[in-house]
Protein backbone atom coordinates (compact mmCIF):
# COMPACT_ATOMS: atom_id res chain seq x y z
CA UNK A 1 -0.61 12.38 0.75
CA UNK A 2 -1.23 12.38 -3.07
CA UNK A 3 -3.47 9.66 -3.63
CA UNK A 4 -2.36 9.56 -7.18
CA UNK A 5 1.00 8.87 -5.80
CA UNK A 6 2.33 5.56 -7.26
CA UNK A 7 4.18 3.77 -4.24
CA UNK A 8 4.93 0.20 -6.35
CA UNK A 9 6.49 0.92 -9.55
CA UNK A 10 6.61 -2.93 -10.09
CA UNK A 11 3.06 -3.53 -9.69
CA UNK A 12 1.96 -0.33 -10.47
CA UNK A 13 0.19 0.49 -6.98
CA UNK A 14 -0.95 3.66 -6.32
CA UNK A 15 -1.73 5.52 -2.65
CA UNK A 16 -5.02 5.52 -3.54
CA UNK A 17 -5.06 1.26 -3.96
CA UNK A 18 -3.64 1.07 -0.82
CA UNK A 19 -5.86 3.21 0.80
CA UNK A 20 -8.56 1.03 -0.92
CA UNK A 21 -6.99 -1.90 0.64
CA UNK A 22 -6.99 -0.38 4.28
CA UNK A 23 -10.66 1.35 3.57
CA UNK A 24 -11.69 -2.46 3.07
CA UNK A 25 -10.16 -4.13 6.09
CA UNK A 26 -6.75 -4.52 5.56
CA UNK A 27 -4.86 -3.93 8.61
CA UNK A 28 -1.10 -5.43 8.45
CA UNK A 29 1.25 -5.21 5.32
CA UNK A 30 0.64 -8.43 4.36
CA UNK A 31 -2.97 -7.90 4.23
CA UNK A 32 -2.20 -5.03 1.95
CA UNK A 33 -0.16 -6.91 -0.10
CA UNK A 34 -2.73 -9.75 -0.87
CA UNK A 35 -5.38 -7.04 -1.74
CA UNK A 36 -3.10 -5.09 -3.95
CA UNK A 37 0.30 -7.07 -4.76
CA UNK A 38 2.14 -4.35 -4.02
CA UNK A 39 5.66 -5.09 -2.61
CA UNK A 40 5.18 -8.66 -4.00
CA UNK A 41 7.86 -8.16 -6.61
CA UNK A 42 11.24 -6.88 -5.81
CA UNK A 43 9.84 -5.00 -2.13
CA UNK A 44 11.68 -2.21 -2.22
CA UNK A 45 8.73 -0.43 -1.57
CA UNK A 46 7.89 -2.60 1.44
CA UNK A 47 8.53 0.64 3.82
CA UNK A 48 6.52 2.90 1.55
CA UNK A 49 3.58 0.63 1.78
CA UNK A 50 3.85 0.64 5.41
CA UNK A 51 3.94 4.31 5.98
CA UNK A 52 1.41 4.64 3.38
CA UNK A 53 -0.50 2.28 4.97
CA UNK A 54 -0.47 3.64 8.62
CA UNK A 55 -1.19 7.14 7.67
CA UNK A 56 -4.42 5.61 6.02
CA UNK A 57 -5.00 3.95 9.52
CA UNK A 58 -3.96 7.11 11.58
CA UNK A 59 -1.25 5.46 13.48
């Protein structure tokens, strides 16, 4: 995945933010979300985060 990548256009949240976010403990969506605010606005990009974020956790 392109780390550069920007998976909230809203918040402006890129791969690499959300890999941040897992790399520092986060470990649900929500978790992700309070760390980044991505998918706080109009969550469209809910599912992105998601798979974005369980690639980053190797699920």
């Amino acid at each position: 995945m392109d780390l550069d990548q920007t998976i909230c256009f809203c918040r402006k949240v890129s791969a690499r933010d959300i890999k941040g976010a897992v790399d520092n403990g986060a470990k649900t969506v929500e978790e992700v979300q309070q760390a980044t605010t991505a998918a706080t606005v109009c969550g469209r990009c809910k599912s992105k985060v998601e798979a974005c974020m369980k690639e980053f956790l190797g699920k």
